[in-house]
N, C-alpha and C. Protein backbone atom coordinates (compact mmCIF):
# COMPACT_ATOMS: atom_id res chain seq x y z
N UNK A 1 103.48 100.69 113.26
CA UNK A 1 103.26 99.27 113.43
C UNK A 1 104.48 98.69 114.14
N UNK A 2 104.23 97.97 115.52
CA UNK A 2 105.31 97.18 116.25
C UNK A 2 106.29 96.25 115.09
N UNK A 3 107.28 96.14 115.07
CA UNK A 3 107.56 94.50 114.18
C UNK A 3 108.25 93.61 114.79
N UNK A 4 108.93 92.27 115.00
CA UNK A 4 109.51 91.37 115.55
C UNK A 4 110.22 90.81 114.41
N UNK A 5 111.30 90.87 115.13
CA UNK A 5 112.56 89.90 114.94
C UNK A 5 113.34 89.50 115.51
N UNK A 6 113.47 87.88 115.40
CA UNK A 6 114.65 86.87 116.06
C UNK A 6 115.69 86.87 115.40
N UNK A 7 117.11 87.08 115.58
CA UNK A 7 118.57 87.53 115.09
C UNK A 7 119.08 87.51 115.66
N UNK A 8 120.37 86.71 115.12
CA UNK A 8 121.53 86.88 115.57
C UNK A 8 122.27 88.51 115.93
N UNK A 9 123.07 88.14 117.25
CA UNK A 9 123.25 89.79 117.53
C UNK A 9 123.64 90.40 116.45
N UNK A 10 124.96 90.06 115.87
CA UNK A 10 125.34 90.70 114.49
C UNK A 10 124.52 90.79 113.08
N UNK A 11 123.11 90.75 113.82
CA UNK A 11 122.65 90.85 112.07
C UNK A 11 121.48 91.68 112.60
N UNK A 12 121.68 92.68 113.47
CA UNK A 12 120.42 93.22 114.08
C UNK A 12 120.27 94.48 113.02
N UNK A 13 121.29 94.66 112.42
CA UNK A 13 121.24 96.28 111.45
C UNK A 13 119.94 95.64 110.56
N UNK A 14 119.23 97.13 110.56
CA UNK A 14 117.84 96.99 109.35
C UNK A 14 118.43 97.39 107.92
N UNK A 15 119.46 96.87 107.44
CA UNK A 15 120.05 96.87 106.04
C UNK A 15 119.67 95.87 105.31
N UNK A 16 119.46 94.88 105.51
CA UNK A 16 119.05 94.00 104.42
C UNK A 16 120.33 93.24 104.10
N UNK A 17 120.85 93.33 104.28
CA UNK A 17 122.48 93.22 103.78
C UNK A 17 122.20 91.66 103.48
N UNK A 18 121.92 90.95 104.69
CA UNK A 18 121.88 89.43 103.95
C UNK A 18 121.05 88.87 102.82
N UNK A 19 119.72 89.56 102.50
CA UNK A 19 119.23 89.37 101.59
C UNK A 19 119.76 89.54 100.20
N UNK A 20 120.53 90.39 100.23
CA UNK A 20 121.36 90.92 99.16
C UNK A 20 122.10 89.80 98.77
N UNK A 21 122.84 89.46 99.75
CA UNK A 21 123.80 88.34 99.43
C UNK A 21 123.33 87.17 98.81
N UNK A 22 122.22 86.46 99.84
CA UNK A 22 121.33 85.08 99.10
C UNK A 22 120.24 85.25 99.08
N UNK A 23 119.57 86.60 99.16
CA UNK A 23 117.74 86.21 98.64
C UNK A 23 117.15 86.23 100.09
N UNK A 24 116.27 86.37 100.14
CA UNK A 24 115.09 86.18 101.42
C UNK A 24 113.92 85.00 100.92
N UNK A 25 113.55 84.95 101.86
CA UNK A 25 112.75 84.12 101.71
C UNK A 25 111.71 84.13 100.58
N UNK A 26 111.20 85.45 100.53
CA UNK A 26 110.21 86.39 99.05
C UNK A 26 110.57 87.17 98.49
N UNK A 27 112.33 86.79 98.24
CA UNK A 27 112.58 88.08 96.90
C UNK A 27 114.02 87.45 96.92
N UNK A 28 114.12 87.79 95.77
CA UNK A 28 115.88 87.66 95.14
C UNK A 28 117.14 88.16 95.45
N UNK A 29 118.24 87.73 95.34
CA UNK A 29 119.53 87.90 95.68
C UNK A 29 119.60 89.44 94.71
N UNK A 30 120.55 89.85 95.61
CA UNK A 30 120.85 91.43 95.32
C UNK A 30 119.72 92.49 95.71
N UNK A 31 118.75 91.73 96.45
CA UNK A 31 117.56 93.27 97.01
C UNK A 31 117.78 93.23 98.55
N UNK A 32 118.26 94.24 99.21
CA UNK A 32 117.71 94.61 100.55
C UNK A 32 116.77 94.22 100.64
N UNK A 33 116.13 93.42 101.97
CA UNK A 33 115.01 93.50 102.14
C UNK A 33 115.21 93.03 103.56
N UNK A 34 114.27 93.45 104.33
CA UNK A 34 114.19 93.09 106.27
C UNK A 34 112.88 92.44 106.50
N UNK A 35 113.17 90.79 107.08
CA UNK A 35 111.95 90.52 107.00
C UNK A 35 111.67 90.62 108.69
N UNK A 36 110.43 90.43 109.19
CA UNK A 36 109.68 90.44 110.87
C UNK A 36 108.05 90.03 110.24
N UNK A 37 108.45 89.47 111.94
CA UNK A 37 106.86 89.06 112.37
C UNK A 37 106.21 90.17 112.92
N UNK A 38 105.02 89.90 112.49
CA UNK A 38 103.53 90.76 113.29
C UNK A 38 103.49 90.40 114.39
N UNK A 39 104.30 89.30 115.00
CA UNK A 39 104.10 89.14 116.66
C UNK A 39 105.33 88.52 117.22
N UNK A 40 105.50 88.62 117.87
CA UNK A 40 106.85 88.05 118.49
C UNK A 40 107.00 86.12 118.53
N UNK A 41 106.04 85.91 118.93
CA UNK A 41 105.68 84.52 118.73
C UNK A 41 105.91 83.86 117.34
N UNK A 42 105.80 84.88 116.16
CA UNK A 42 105.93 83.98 114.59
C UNK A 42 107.19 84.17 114.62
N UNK A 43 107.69 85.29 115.25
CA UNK A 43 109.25 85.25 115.02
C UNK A 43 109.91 84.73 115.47
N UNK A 44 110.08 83.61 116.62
CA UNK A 44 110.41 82.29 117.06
C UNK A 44 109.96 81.37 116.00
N UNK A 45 108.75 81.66 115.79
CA UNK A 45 108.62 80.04 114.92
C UNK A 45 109.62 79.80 113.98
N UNK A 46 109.53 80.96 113.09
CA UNK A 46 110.07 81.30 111.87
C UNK A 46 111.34 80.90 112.35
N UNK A 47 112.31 81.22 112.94
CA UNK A 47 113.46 81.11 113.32
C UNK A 47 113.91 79.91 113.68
N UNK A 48 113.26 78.82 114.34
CA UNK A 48 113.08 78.42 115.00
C UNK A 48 112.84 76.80 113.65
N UNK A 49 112.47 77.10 112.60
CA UNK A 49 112.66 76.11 111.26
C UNK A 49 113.76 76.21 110.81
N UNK A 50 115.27 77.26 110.88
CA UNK A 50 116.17 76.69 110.67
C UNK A 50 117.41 76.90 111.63
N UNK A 51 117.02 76.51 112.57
CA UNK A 51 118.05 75.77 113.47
C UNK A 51 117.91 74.50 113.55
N UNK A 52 118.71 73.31 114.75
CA UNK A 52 119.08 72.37 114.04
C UNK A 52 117.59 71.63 115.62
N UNK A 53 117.25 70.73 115.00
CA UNK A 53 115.88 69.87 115.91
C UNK A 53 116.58 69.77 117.65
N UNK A 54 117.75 69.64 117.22
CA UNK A 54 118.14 68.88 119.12
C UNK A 54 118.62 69.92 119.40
N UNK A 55 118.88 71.30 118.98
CA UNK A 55 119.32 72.31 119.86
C UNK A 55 121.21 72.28 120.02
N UNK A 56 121.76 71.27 119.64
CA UNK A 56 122.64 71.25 120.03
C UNK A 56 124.03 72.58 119.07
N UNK A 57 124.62 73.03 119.58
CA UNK A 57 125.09 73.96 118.60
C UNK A 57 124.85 75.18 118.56
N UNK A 58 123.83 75.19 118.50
CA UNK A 58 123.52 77.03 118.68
C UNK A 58 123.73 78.00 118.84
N UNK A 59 123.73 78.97 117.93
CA UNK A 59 124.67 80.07 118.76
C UNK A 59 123.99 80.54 119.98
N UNK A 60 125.23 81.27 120.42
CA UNK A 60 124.00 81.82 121.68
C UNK A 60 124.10 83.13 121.84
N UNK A 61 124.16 84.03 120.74
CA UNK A 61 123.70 85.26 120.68
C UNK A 61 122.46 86.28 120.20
N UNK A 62 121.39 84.97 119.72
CA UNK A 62 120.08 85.48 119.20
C UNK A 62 119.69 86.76 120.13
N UNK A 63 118.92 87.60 119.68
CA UNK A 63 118.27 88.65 120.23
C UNK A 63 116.77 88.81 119.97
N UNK A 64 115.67 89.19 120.76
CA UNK A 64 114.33 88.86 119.73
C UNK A 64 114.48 90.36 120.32
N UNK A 65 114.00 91.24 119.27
CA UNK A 65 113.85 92.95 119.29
C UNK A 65 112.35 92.94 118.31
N UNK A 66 112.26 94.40 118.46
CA UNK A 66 111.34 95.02 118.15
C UNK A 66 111.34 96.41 117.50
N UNK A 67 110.86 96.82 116.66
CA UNK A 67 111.01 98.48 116.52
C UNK A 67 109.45 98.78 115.95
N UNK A 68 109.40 100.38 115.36
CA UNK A 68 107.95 100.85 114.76
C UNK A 68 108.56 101.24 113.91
N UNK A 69 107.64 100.94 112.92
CA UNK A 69 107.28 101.83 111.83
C UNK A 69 106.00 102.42 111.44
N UNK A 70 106.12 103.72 110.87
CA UNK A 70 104.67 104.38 111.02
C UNK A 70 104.24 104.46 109.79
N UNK A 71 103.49 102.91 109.50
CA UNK A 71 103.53 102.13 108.03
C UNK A 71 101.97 101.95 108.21
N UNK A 72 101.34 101.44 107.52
CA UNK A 72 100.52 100.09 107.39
C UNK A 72 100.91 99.38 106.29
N UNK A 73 101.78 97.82 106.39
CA UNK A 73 102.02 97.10 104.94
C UNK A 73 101.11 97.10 103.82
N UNK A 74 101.51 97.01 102.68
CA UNK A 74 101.13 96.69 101.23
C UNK A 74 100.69 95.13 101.36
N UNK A 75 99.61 94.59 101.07
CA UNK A 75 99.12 93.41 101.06
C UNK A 75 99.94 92.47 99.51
N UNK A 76 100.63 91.31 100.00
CA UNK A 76 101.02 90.94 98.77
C UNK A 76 99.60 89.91 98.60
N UNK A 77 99.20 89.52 97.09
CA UNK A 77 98.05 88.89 97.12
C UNK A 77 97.85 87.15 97.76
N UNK A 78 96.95 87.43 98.41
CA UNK A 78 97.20 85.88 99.07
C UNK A 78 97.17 84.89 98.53
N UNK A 79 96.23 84.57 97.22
CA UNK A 79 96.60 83.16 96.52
C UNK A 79 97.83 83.42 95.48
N UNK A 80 98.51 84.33 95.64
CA UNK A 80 99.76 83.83 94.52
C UNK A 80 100.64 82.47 95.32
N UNK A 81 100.71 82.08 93.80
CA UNK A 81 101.84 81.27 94.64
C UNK A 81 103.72 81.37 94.77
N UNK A 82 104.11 80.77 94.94
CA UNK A 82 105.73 81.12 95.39
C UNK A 82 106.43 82.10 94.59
N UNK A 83 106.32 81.73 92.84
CA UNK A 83 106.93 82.45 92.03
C UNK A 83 106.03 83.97 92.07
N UNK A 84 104.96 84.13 92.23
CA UNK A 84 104.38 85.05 91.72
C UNK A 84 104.65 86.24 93.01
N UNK A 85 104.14 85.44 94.88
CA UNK A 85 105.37 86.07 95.66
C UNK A 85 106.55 86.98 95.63
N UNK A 86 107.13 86.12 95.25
CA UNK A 86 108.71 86.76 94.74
C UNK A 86 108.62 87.71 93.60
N UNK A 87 108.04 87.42 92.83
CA UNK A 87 107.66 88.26 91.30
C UNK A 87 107.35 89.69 91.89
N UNK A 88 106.26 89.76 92.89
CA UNK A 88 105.60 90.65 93.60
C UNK A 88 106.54 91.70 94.47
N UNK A 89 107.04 90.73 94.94
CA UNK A 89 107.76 91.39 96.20
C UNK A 89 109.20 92.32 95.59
N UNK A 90 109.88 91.29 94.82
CA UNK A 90 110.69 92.35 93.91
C UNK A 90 110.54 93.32 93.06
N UNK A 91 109.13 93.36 92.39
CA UNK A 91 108.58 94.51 92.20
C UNK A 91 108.89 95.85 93.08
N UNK A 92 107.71 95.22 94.31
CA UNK A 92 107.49 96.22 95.45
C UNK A 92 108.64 96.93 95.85
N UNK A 93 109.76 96.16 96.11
CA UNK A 93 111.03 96.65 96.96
C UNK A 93 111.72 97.57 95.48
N UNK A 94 111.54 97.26 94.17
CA UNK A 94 112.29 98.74 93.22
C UNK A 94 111.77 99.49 93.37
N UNK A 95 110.53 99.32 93.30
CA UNK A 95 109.40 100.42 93.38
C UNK A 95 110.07 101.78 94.18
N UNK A 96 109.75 101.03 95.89
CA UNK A 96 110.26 101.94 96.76
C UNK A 96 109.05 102.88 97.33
N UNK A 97 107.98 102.11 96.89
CA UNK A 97 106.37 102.74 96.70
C UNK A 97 106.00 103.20 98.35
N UNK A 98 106.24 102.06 99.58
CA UNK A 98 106.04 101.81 100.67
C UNK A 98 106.89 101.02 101.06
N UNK A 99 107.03 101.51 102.70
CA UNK A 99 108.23 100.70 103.61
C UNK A 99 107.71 99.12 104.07
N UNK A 100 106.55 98.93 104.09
CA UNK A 100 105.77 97.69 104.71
C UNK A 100 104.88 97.04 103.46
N UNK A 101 105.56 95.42 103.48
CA UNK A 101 104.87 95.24 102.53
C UNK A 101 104.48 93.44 103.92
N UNK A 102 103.44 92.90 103.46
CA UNK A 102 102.40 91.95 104.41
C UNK A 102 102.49 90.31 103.82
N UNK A 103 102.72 89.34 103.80
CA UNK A 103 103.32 88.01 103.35
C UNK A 103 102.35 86.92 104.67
N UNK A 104 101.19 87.01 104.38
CA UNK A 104 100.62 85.69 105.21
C UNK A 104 101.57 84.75 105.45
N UNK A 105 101.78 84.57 106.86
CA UNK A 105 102.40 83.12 107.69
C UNK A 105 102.33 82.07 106.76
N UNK A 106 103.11 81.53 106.47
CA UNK A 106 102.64 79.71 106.09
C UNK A 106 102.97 79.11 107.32
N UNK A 107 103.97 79.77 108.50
CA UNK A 107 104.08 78.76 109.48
C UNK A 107 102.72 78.97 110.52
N UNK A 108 102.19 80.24 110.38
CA UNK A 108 101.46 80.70 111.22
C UNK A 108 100.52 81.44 110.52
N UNK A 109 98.84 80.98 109.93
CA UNK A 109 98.44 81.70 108.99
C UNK A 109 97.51 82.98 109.59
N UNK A 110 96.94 83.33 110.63
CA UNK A 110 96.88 84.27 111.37
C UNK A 110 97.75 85.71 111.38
N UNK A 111 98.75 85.05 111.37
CA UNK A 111 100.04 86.45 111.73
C UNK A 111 101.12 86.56 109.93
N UNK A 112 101.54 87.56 110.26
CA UNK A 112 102.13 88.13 108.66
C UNK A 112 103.55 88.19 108.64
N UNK A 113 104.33 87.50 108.08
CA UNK A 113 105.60 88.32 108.13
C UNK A 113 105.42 89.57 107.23
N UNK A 114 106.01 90.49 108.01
CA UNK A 114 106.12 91.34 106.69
C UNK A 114 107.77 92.00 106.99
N UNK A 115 107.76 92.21 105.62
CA UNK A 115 108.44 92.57 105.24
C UNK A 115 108.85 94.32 104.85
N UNK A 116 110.60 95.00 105.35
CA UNK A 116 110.64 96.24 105.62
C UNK A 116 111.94 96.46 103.92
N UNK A 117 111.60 97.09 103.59
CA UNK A 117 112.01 98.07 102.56
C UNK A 117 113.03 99.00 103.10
N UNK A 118 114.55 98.61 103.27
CA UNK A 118 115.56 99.19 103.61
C UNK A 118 115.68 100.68 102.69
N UNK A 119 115.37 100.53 101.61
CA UNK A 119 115.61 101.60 100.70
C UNK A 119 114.31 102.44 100.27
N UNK A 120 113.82 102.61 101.22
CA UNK A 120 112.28 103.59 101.19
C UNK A 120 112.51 104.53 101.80
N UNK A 121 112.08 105.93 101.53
CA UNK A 121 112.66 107.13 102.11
C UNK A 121 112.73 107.37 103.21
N UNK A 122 111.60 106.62 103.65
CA UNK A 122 111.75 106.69 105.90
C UNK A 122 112.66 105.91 106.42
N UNK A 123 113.35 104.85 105.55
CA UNK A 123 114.07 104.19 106.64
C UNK A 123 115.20 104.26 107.26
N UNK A 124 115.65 105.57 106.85
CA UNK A 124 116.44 105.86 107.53
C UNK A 124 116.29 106.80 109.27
N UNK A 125 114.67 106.75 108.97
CA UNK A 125 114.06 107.77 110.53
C UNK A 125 113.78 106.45 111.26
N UNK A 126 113.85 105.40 110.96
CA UNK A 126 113.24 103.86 111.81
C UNK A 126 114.51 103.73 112.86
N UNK A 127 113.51 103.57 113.85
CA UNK A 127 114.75 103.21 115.11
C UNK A 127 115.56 101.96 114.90
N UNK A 128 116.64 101.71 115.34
CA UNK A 128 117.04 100.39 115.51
C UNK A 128 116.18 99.40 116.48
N UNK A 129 116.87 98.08 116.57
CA UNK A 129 115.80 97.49 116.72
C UNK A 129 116.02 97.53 118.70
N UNK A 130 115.21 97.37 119.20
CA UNK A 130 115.20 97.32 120.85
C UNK A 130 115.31 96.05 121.21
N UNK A 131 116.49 95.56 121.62
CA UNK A 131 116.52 93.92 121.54
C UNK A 131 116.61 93.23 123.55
N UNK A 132 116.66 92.10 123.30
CA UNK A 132 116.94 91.31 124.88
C UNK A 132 117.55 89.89 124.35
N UNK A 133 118.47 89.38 125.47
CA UNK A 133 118.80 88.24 124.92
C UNK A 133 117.71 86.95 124.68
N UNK A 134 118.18 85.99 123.59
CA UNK A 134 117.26 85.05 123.73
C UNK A 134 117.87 83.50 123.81
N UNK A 135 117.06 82.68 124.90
CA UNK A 135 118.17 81.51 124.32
C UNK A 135 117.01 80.54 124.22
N UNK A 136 117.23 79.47 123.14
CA UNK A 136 116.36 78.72 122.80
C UNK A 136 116.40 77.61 123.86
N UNK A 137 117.54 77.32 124.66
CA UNK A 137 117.34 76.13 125.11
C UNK A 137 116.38 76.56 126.69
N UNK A 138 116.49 77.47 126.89
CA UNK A 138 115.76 78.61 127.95
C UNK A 138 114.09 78.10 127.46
N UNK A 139 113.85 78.71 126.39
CA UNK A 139 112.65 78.92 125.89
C UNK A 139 111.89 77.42 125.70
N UNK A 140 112.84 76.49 125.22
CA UNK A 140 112.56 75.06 124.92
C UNK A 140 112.50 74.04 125.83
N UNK A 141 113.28 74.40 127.01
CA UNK A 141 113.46 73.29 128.16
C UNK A 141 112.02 72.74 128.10
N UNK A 142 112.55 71.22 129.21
CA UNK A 142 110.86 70.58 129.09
C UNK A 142 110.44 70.94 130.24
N UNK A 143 109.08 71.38 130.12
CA UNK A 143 108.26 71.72 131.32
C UNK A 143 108.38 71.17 132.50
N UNK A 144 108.54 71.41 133.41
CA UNK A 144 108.55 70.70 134.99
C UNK A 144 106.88 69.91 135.10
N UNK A 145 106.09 70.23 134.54
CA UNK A 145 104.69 69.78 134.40
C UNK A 145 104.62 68.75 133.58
N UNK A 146 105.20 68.34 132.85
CA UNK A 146 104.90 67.77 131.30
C UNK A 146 104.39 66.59 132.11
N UNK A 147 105.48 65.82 132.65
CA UNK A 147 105.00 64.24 133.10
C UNK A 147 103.54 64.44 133.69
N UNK A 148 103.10 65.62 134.93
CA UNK A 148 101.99 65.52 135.38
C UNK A 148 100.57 65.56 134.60
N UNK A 149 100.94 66.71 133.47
CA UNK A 149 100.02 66.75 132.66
C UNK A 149 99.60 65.79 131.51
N UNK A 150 101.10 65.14 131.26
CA UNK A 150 100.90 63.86 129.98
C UNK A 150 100.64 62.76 130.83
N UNK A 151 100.01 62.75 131.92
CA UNK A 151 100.36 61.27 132.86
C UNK A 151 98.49 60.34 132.51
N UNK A 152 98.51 59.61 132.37
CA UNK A 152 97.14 59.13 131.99
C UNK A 152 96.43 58.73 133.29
N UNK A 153 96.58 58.82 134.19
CA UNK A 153 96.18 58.71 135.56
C UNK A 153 95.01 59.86 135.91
C-alpha cells in the first residue's frame, strides 16, 4: 500500500519518535506510532490544520514523501468515538498484531489516515520515505484565474 506524508524534513524518520513524546492524534504519549494519508491530497489537508491561516512563518522545509508497505490496514471501527479511537488504537500498536491500522478522514471522509506501527516486525524492511520539497505558499498562491472566474460578468 502507497502512504503519504507531509513533514518537516527532520521528522521524515518512520520512528514514531514524536508520538512518543506527545501522543498522536489516535493514541497516547509514550507509543510510536507513524501517521499518513491514503492520498497525498489528505496529507496536505491534514497538515495544512496546523499551520498558521496567513502562511506567514513557516518553515520551509516540509517534504510530502511517500513509501509502501506490503500491508492492507486493520479497520479501526467507524462509529467509535474519540475515546474509544484511542482506546483501540493503543491496543493495536502493543499488540504489534499488524503494521497498518485505517482511521476514516474527519477532514476528508473518503480517504483514511492510517496509521504505521513502528514496532511491527516488518518495519524495519519499509523503505524510507521518497520525499520532494514542498512549499505551501507555492501550493497556496492565488490563482492567476481567480478574478476571471469569480467575476460576475
Amino acid at each position: 500500500m502507497k502512504l503519504w506524508r507531509l513533514t518537516r524534513a527532520s521528522f521524515v524518520a518512520l520512528d514514531g519518535a514524536g508520538a512518543v513524546a506527545k501522543g498522536g492524534r489516535y493514541s497516547s504519549p509514550g507509543k510510536p506510532v507513524v501517521p499518513f494519508g491514503s492520498e497525498p491530497g489528505l496529507a496536505v489537508l491534514v497538515a495544512l490544520r496546523y499551520i498558521p491561516r496567513d502562511l506567514a512563518g513557516i518553515a520551509d522545509d516540509y517534504v510530502l514523501g511517500w513509501t509502501e508497505v506490503p500491508a492492507e490496514p486493520e479497520r479501526v471501527p467507524p462509529d467509535a468515538d474519540e475515546a474509544a479511537i484511542r482506546a483501540w488504537v493503543d491496543a493495536w500498536l502493543d499488540s504489534r498484531r499488524s503494521p497498518l491500522a485505517a482511521v476514516q478522514s474527519k477532514v476528508l471522509p473518503e480517504a483514511d489516515v492510517v496509521l504505521f506501527n513502528p514496532l511491527h516486525a516488518i518495519a524495519s524492511t519499509i523503505a524510507p520515505l521518497t520525499t520532494r520539497p514542498f512549499d505551501f505558499a507555492e501550493c497556496l498562491h492565488r490563482p492567476p484565474m481567480l478574478d476571471a472566474f469569480g467575476s460576475s460578468s
